[in-house]
C-alpha atoms as a PDB file:
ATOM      1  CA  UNK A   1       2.627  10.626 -17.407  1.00  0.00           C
ATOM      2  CA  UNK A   2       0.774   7.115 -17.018  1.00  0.00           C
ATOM      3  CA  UNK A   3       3.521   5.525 -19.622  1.00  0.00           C
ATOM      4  CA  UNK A   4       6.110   7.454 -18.011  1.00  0.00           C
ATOM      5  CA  UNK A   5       5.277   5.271 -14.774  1.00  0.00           C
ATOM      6  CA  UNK A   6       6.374   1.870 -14.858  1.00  0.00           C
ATOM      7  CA  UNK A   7       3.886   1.151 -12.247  1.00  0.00           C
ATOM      8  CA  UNK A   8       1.609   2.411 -14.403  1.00  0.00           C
ATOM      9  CA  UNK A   9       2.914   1.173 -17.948  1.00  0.00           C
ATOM     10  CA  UNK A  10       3.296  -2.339 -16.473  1.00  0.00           C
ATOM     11  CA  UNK A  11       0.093  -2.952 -14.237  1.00  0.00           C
ATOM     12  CA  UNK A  12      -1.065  -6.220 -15.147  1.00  0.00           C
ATOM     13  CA  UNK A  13      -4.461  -6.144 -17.462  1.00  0.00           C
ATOM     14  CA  UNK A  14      -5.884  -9.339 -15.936  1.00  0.00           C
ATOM     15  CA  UNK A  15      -5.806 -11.846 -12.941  1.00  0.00           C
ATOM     16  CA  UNK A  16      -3.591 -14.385 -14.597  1.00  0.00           C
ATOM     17  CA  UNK A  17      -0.892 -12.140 -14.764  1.00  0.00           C
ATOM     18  CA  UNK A  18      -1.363 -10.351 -11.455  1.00  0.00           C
ATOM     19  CA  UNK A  19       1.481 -11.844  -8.846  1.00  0.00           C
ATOM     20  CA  UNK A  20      -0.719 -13.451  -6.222  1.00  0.00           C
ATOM     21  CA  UNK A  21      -0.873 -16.233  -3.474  1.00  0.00           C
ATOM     22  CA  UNK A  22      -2.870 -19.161  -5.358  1.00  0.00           C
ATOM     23  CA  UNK A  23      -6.191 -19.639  -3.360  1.00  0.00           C
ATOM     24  CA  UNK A  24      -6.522 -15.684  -3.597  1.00  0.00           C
ATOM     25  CA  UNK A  25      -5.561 -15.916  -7.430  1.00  0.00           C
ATOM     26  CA  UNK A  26      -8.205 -18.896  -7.718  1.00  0.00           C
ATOM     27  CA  UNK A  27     -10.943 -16.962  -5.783  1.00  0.00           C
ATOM     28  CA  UNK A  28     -10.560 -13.763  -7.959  1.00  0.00           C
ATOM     29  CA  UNK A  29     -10.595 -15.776 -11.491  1.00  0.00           C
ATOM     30  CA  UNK A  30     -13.638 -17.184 -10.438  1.00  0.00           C
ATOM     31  CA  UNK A  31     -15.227 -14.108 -10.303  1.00  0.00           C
ATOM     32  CA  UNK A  32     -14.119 -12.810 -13.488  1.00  0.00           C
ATOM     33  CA  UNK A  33     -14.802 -16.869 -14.825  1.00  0.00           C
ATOM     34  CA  UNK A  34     -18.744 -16.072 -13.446  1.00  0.00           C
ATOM     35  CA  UNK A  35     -18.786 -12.794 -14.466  1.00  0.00           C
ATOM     36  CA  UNK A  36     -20.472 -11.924 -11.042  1.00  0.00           C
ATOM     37  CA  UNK A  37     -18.119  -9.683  -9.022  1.00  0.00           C
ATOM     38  CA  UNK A  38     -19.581  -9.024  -5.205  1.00  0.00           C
ATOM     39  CA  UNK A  39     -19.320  -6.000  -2.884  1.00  0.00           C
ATOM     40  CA  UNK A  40     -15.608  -6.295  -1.858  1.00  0.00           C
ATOM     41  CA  UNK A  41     -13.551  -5.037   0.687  1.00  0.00           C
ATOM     42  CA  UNK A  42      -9.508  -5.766  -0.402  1.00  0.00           C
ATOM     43  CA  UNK A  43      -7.202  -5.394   2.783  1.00  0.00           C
ATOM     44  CA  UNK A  44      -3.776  -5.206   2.982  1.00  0.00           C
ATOM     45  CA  UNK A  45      -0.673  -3.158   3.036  1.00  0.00           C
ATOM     46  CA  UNK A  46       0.460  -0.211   0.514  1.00  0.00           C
ATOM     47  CA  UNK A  47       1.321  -1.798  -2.987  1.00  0.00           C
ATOM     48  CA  UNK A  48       0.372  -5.442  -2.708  1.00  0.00           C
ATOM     49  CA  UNK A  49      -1.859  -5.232  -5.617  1.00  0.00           C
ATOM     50  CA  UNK A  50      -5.600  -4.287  -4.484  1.00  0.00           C
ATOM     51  CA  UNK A  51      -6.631  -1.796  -6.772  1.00  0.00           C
ATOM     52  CA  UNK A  52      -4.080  -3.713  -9.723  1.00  0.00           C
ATOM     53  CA  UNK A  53      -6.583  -6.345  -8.751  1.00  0.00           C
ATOM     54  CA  UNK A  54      -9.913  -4.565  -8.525  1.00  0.00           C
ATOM     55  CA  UNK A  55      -9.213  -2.912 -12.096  1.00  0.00           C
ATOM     56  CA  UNK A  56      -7.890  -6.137 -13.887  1.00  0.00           C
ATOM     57  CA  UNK A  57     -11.289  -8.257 -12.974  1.00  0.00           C
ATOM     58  CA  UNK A  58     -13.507  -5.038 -13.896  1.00  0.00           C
ATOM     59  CA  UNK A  59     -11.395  -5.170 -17.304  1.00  0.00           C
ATOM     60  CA  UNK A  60     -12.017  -8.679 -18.058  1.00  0.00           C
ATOM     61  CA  UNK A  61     -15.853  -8.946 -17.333  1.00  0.00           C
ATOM     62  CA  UNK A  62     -16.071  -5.526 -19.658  1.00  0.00           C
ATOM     63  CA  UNK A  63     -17.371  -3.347 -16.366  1.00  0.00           C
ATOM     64  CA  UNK A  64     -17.504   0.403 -16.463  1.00  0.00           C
ATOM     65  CA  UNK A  65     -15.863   1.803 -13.095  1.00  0.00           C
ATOM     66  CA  UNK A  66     -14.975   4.539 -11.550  1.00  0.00           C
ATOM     67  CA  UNK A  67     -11.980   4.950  -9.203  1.00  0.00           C
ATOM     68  CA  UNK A  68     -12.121   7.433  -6.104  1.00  0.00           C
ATOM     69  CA  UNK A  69      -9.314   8.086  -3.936  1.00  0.00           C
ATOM     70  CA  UNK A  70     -10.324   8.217  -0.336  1.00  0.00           C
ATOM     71  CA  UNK A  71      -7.235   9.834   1.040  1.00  0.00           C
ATOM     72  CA  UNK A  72      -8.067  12.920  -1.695  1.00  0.00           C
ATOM     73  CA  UNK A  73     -11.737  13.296  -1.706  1.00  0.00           C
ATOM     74  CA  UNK A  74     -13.227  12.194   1.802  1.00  0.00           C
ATOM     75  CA  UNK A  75     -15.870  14.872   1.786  1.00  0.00           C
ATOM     76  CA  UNK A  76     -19.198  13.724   1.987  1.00  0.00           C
ATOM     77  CA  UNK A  77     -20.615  15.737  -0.399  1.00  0.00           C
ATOM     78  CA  UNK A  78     -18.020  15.171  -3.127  1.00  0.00           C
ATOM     79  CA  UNK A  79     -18.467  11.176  -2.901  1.00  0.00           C
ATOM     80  CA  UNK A  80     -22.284  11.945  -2.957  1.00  0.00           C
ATOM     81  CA  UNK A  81     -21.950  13.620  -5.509  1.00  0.00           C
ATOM     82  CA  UNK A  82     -19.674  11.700  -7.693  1.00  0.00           C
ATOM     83  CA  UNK A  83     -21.231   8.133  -7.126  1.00  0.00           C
ATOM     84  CA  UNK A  84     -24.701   9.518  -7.485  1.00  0.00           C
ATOM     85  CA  UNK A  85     -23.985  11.186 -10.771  1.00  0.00           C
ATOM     86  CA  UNK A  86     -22.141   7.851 -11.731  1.00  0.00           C
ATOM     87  CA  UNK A  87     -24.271   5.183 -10.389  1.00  0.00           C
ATOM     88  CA  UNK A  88     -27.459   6.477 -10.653  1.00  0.00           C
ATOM     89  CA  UNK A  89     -27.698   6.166 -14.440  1.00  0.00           C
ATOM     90  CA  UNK A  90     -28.013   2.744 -16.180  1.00  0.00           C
ATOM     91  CA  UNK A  91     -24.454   1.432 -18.393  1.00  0.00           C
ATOM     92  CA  UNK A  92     -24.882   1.146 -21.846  1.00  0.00           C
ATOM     93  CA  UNK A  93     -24.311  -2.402 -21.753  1.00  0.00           C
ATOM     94  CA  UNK A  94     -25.992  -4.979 -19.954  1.00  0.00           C
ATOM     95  CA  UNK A  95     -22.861  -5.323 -17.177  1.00  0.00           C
ATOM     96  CA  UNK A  96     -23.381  -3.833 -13.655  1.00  0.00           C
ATOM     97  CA  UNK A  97     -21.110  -0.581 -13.028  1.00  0.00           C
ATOM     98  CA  UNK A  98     -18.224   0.061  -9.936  1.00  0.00           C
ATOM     99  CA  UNK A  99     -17.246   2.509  -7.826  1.00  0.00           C
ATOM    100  CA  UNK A 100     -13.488   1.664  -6.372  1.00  0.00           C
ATOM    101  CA  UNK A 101     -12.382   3.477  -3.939  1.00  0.00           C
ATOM    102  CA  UNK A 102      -9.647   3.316  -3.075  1.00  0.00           C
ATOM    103  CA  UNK A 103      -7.729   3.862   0.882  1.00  0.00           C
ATOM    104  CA  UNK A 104     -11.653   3.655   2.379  1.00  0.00           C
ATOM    105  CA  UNK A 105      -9.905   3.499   5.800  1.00  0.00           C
ATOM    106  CA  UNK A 106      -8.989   7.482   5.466  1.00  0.00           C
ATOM    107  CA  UNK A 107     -12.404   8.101   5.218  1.00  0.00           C
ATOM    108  CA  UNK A 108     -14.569   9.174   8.618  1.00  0.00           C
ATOM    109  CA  UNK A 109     -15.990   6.508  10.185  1.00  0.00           C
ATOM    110  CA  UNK A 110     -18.389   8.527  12.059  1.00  0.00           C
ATOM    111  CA  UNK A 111     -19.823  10.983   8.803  1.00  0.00           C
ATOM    112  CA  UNK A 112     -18.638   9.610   5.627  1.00  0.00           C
ATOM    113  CA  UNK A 113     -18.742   6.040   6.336  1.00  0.00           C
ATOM    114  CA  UNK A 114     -22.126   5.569   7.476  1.00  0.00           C
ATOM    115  CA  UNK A 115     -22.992   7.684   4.380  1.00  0.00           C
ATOM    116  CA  UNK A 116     -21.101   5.225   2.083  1.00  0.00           C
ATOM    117  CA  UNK A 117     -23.049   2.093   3.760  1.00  0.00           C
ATOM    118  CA  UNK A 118     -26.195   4.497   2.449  1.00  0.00           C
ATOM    119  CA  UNK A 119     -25.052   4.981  -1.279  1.00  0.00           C
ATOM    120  CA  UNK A 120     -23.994   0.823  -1.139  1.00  0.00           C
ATOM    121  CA  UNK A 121     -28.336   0.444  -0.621  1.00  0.00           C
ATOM    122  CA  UNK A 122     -29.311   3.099  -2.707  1.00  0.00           C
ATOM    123  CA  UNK A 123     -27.553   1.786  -5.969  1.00  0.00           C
ATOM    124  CA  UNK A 124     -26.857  -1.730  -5.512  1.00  0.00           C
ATOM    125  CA  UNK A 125     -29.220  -2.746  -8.644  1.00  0.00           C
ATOM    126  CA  UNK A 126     -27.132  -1.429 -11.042  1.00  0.00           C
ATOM    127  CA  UNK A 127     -23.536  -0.489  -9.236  1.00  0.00           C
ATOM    128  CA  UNK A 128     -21.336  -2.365  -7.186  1.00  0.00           C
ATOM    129  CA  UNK A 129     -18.942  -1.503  -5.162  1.00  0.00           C
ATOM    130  CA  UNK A 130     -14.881  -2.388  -4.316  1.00  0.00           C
ATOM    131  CA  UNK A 131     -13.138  -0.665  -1.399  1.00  0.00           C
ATOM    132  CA  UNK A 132      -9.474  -1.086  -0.311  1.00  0.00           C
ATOM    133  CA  UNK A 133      -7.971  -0.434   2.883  1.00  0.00           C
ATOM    134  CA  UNK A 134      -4.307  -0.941   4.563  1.00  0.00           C
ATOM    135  CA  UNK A 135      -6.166  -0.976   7.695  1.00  0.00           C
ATOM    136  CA  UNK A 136      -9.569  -3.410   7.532  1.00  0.00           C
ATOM    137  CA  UNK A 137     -10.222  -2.411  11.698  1.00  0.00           C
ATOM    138  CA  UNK A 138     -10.871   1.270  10.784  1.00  0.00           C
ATOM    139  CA  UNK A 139     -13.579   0.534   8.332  1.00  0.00           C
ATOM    140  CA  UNK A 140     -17.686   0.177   9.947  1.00  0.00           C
ATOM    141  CA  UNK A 141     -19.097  -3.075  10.671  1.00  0.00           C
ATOM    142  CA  UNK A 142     -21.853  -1.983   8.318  1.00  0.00           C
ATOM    143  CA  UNK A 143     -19.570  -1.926   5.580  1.00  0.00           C
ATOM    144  CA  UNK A 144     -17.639  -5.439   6.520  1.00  0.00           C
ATOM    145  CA  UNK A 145     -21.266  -6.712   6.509  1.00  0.00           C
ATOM    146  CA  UNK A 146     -22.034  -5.346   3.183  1.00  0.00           C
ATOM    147  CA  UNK A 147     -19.202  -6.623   1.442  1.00  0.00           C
ATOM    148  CA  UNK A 148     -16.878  -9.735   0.954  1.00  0.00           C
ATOM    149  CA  UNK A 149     -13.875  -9.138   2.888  1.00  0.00           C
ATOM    150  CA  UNK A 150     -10.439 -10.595   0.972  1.00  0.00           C
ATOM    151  CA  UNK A 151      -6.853  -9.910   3.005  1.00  0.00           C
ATOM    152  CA  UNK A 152      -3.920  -9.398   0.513  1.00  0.00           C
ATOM    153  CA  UNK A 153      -2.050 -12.039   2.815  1.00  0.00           C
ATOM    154  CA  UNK A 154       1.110 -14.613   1.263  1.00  0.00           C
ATOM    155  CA  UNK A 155       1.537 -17.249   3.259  1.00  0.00           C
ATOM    156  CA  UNK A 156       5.103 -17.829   4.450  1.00  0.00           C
ATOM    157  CA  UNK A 157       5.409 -21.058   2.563  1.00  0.00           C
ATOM    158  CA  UNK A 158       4.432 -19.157  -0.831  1.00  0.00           C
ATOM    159  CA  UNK A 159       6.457 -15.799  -0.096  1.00  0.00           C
ATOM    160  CA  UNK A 160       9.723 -17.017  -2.206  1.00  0.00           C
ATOM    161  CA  UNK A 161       7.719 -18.673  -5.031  1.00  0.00           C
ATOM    162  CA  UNK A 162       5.946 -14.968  -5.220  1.00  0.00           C
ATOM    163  CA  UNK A 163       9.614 -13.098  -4.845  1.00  0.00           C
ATOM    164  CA  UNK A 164      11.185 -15.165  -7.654  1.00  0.00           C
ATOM    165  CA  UNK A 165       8.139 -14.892  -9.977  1.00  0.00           C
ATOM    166  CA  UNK A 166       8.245 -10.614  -9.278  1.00  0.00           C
ATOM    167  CA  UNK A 167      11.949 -10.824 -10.004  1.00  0.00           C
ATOM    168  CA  UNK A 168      11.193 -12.402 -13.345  1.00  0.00           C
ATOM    169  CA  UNK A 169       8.925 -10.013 -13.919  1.00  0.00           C
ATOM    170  CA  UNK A 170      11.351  -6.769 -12.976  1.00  0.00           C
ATOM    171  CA  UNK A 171      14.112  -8.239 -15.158  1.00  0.00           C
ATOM    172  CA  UNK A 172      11.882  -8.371 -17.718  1.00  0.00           C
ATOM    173  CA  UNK A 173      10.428  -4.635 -17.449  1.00  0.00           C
ATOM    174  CA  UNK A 174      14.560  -3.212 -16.812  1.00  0.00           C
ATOM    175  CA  UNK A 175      15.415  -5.155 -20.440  1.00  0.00           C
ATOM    176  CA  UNK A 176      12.137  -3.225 -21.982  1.00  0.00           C
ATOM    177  CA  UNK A 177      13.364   0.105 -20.977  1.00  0.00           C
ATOM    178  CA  UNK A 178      16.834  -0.597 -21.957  1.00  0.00           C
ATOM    179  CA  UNK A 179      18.311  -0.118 -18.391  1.00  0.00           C
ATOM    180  CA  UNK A 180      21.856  -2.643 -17.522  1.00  0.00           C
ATOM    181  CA  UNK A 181      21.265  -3.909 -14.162  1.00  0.00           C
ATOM    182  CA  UNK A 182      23.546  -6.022 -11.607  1.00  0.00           C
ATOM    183  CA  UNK A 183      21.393  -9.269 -10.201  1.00  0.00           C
ATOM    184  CA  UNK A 184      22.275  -8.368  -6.615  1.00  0.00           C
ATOM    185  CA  UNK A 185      21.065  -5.063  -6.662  1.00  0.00           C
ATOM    186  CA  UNK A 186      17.679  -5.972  -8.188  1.00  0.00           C
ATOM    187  CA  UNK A 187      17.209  -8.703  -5.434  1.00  0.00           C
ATOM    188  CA  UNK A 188      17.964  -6.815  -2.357  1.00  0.00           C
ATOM    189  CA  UNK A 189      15.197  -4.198  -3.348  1.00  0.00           C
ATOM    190  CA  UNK A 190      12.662  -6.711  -4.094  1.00  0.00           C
ATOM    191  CA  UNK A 191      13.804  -8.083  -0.483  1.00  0.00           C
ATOM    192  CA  UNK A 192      13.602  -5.060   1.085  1.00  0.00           C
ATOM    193  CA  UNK A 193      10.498  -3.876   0.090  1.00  0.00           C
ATOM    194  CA  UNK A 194       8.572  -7.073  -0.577  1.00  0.00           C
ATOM    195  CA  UNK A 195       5.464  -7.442  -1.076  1.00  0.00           C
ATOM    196  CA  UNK A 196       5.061  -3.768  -1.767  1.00  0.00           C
ATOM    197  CA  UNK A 197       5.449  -4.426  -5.601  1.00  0.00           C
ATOM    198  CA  UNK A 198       4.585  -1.224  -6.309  1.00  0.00           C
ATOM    199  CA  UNK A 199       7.611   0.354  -3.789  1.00  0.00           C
ATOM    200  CA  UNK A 200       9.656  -1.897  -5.649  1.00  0.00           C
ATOM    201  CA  UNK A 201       8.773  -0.560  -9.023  1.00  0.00           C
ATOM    202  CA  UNK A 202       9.307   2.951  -8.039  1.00  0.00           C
ATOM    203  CA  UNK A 203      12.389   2.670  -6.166  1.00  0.00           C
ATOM    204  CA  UNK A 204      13.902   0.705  -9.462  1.00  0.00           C
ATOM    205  CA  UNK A 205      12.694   3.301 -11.573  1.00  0.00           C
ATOM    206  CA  UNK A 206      13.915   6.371  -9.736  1.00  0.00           C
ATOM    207  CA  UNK A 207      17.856   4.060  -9.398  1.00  0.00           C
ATOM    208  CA  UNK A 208      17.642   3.861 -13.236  1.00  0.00           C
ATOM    209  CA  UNK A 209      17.604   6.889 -13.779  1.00  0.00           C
ATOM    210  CA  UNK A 210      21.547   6.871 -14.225  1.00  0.00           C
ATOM    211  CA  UNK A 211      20.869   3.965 -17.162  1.00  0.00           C
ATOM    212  CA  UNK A 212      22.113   1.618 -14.466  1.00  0.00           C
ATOM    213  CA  UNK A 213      21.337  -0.026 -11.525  1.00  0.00           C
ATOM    214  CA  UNK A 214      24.821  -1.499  -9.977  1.00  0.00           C
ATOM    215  CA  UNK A 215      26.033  -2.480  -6.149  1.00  0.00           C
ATOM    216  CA  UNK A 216      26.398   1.132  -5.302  1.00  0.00           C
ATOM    217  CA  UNK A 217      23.521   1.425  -4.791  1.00  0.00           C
ATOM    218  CA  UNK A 218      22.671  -0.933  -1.895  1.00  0.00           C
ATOM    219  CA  UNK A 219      24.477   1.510   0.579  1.00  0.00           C
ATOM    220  CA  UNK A 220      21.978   3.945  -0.599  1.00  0.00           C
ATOM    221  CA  UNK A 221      18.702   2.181  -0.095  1.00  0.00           C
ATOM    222  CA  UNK A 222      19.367   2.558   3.716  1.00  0.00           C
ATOM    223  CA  UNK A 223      21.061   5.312   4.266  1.00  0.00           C
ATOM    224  CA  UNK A 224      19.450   7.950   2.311  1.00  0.00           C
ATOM    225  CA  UNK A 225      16.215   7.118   4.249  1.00  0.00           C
ATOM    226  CA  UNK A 226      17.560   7.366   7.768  1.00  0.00           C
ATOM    227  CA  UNK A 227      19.279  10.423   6.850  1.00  0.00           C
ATOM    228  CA  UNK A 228      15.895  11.732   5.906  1.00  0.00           C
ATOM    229  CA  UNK A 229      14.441  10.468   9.220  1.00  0.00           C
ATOM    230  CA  UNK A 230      17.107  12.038  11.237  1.00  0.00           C
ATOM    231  CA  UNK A 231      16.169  15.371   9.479  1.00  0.00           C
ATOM    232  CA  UNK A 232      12.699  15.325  10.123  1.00  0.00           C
ATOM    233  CA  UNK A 233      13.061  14.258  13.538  1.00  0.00           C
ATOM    234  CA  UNK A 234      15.258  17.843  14.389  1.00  0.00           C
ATOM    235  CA  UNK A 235      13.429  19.804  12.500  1.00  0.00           C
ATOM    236  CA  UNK A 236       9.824  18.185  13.811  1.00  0.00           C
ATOM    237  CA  UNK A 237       8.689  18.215  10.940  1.00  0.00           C
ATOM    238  CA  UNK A 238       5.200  15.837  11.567  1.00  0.00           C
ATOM    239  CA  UNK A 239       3.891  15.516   7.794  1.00  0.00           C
ATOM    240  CA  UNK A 240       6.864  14.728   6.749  1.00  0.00           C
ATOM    241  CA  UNK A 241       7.624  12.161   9.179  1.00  0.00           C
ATOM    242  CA  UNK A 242       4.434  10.496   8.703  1.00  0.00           C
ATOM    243  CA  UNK A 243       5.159   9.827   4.940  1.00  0.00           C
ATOM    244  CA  UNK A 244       8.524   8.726   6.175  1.00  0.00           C
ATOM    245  CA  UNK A 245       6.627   5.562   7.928  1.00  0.00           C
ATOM    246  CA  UNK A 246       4.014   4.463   5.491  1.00  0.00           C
ATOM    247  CA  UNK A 247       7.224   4.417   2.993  1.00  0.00           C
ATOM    248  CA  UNK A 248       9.264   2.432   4.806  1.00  0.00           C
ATOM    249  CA  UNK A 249       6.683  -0.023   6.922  1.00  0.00           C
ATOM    250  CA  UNK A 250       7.257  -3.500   5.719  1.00  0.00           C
ATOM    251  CA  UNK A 251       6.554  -6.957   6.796  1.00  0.00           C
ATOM    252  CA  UNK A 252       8.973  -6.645   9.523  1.00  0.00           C
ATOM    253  CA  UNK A 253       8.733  -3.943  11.671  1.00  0.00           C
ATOM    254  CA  UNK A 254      10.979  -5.301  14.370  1.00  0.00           C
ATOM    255  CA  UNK A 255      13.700  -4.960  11.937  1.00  0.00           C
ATOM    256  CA  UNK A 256      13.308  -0.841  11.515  1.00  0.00           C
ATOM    257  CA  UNK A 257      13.206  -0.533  14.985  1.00  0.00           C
ATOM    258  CA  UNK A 258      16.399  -1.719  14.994  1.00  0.00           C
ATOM    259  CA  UNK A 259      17.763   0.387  12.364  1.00  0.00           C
ATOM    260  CA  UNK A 260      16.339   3.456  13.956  1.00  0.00           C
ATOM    261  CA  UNK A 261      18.219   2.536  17.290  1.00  0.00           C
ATOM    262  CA  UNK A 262      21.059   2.134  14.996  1.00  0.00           C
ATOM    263  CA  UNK A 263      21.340   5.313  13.569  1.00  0.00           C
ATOM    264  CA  UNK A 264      19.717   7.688  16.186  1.00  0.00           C
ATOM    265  CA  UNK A 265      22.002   6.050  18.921  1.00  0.00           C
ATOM    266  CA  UNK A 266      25.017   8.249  17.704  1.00  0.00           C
ATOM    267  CA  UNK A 267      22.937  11.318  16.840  1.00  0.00           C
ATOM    268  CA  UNK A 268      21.153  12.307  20.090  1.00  0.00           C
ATOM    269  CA  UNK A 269      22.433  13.955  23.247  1.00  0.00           C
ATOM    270  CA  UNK A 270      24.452  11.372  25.679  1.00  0.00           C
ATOM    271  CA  UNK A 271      22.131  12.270  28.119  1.00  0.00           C
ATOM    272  CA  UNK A 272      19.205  11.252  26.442  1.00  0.00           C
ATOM    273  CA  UNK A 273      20.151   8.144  24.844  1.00  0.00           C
ATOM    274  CA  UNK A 274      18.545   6.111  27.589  1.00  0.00           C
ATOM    275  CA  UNK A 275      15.579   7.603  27.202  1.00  0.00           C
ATOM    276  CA  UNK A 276      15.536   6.792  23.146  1.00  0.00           C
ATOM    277  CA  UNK A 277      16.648   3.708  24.229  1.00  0.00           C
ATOM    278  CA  UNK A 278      13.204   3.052  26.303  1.00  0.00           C
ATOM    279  CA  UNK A 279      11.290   4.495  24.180  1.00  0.00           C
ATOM    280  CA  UNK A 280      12.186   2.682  21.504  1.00  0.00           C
ATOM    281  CA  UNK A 281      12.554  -0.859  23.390  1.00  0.00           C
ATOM    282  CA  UNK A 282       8.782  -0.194  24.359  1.00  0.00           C
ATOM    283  CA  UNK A 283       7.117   0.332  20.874  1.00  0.00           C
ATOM    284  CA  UNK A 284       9.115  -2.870  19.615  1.00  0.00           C
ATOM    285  CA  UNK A 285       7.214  -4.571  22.373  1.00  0.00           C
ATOM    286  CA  UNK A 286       4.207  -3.082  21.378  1.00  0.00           C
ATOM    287  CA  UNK A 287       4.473  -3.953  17.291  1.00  0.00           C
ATOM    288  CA  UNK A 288       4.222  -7.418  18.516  1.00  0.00           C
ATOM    289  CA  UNK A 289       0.314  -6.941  19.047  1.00  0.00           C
ATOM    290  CA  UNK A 290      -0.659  -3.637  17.963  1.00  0.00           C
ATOM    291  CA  UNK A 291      -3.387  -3.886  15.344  1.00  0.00           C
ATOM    292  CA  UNK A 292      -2.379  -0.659  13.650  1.00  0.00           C
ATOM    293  CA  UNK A 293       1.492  -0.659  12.880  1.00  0.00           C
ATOM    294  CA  UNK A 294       1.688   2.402  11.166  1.00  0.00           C
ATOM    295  CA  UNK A 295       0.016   3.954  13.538  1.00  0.00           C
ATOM    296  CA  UNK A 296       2.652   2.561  16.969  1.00  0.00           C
ATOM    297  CA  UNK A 297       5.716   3.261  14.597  1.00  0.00           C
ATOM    298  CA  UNK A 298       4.416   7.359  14.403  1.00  0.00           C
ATOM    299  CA  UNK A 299       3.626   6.890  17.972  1.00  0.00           C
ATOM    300  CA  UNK A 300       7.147   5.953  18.844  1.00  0.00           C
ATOM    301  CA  UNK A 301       8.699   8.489  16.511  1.00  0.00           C
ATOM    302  CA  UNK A 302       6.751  11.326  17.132  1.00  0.00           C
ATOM    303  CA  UNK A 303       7.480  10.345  21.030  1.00  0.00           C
ATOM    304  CA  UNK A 304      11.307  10.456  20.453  1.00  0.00           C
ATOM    305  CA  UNK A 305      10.708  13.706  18.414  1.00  0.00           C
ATOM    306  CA  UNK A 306       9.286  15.610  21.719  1.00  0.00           C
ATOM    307  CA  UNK A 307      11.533  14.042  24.533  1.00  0.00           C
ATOM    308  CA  UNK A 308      15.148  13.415  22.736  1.00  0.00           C
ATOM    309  CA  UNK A 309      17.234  15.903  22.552  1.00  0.00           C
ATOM    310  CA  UNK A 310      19.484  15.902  18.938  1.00  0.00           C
ATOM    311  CA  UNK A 311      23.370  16.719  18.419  1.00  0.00           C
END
């Protein structure tokens, strides 16, 4: 399965090759340079490269880790048990273990978080520890204060430099698996989904499926996932539309709310299209400061779910 993934098959092995803004590229090779890799907390959205990152410097200074995924196993007792069992006992080799775990922001700040802080004391002689988050406001103060915190943020002025140098890099994984490709295509996916490299590799992957990845597709990358919105909005289904928004939450989320006025505009009641309208209007308004933008997008959704009527 793990070669079957390109994300998988072609995760970089060390910081040099990982696709990075250059004082956060600099900062992480000197740690793997020193071979003395702090407490970190890695911040930023879904598939910018934090735990790519976390695993390539605990590759090149020859660390034993383990990686937890806080999303899956929140429970206090299973991380107790699973980081006590693994940090408690000394590595073979003279190099300090780590415990990554991964989407620490899922994990409850009032039980499980303070107990993390705990484990962070009890072990630190011989086990450090790496946490990622989308969200860096939902994790302690405790924590922030026990670890370096690094923001997976590309300045604008280095954003295209970083596109073209991913789009080298794509081209170069669709001639390894063999797959024709149009230029166009290739780009307006990278566009759309930048700088969620990983999104990017997936959505490629599942498009090649045919053996080729052509212009007829670029209808499709929109379409098919309002049409899946519009479904999960009648049938109210919640899950569902949660997924819906941490898939397709980019850089710009002014931009979906105007795609979602778009295509909802001709697919509610008449009468309550002023309503969607003001609904919708006030979330934009909202993204422009809201600390949490998943969290105002499923806000404004799952309002327009209750109070719009569908055709």
């Amino acid at each position: 399965m793990k070669d079957f993934l390109w994300v998988e098959k072609y995760r970089p092995l060390c910081i040099q090759d990982c696709i990075l803004p250059v004082e956060m590229k600099r900062t992480f090779q000197q740690f793997v340079d020193d071979k003395n890799v702090p407490n970190l907390l890695l911040s930023g959205g879904p598939g910018v490269g934090k735990t790519t990152v976390a695993k390539a410097m605990l590759n090149e200074i020859g660390s034993t880790y383990m990686l937890i995924n806080g999303s899956e196993e929140s429970g206090i007792d299973v991380l107790r048990n699973k980081i006590k069992n693994f940090a408690s006992t000394v590595s073979f080799d003279t190099n300090r273990k780590f415990v990554i775990l991964d989407e620490a922001d899922y994990l409850n700040p009032q039980s499980t978080q303070p107990a993390l802080r705990g484990f962070i004391e009890e072990f630190h002689r011989n086990c450090g520890f790496i946490l990622t988050c989308n969200f860096k406001n939902r994790i302690i103060e405790p924590l922030h204060s026990r670890c370096s915190t690094i923001e997976f943020r590309i300045p604008n002025e280095e954003k295209p430099k970083l596109a073209a140098e991913f789009y080298k890099r794509v081209i170069h994984i669709l001639q390894q698996e063999n797959v024709d490709y149009e230029r166009k295509p290739v780009a307006a996916i990278i566009e759309k989904f930048f700088p969620d490299w990983r999104r990017v590799l997936n959505e490629l992957q599942r498009y090649s499926a045919s053996g080729k990845i052509d212009s007829g597709i670029l209808v499709n990358i929109s379409d098919e996932s309002m049409k899946e919105l519009i479904s999960f909005l009648k049938e109210k289904e919640f899950g569902k539309l949660r997924k819906w928004v941490v898939n397709n939450l980019d850089n710009d989320p002014s931009r979906i709310y105007r795609k979602i006025y778009d295509i909802l505009y001709t697919n509610v009641a008449p009468n309550t299209v002023p309503n969607l309208v003001l609904i919708i209007a006030d979330y934009q308004y909202k993204s422009a400061f809201v600390a949490d933008h998943e969290i105002n997008m499923l806000a404004c959704l799952t309002e327009i779910m209750s109070q719009v009527e569908f055709k």
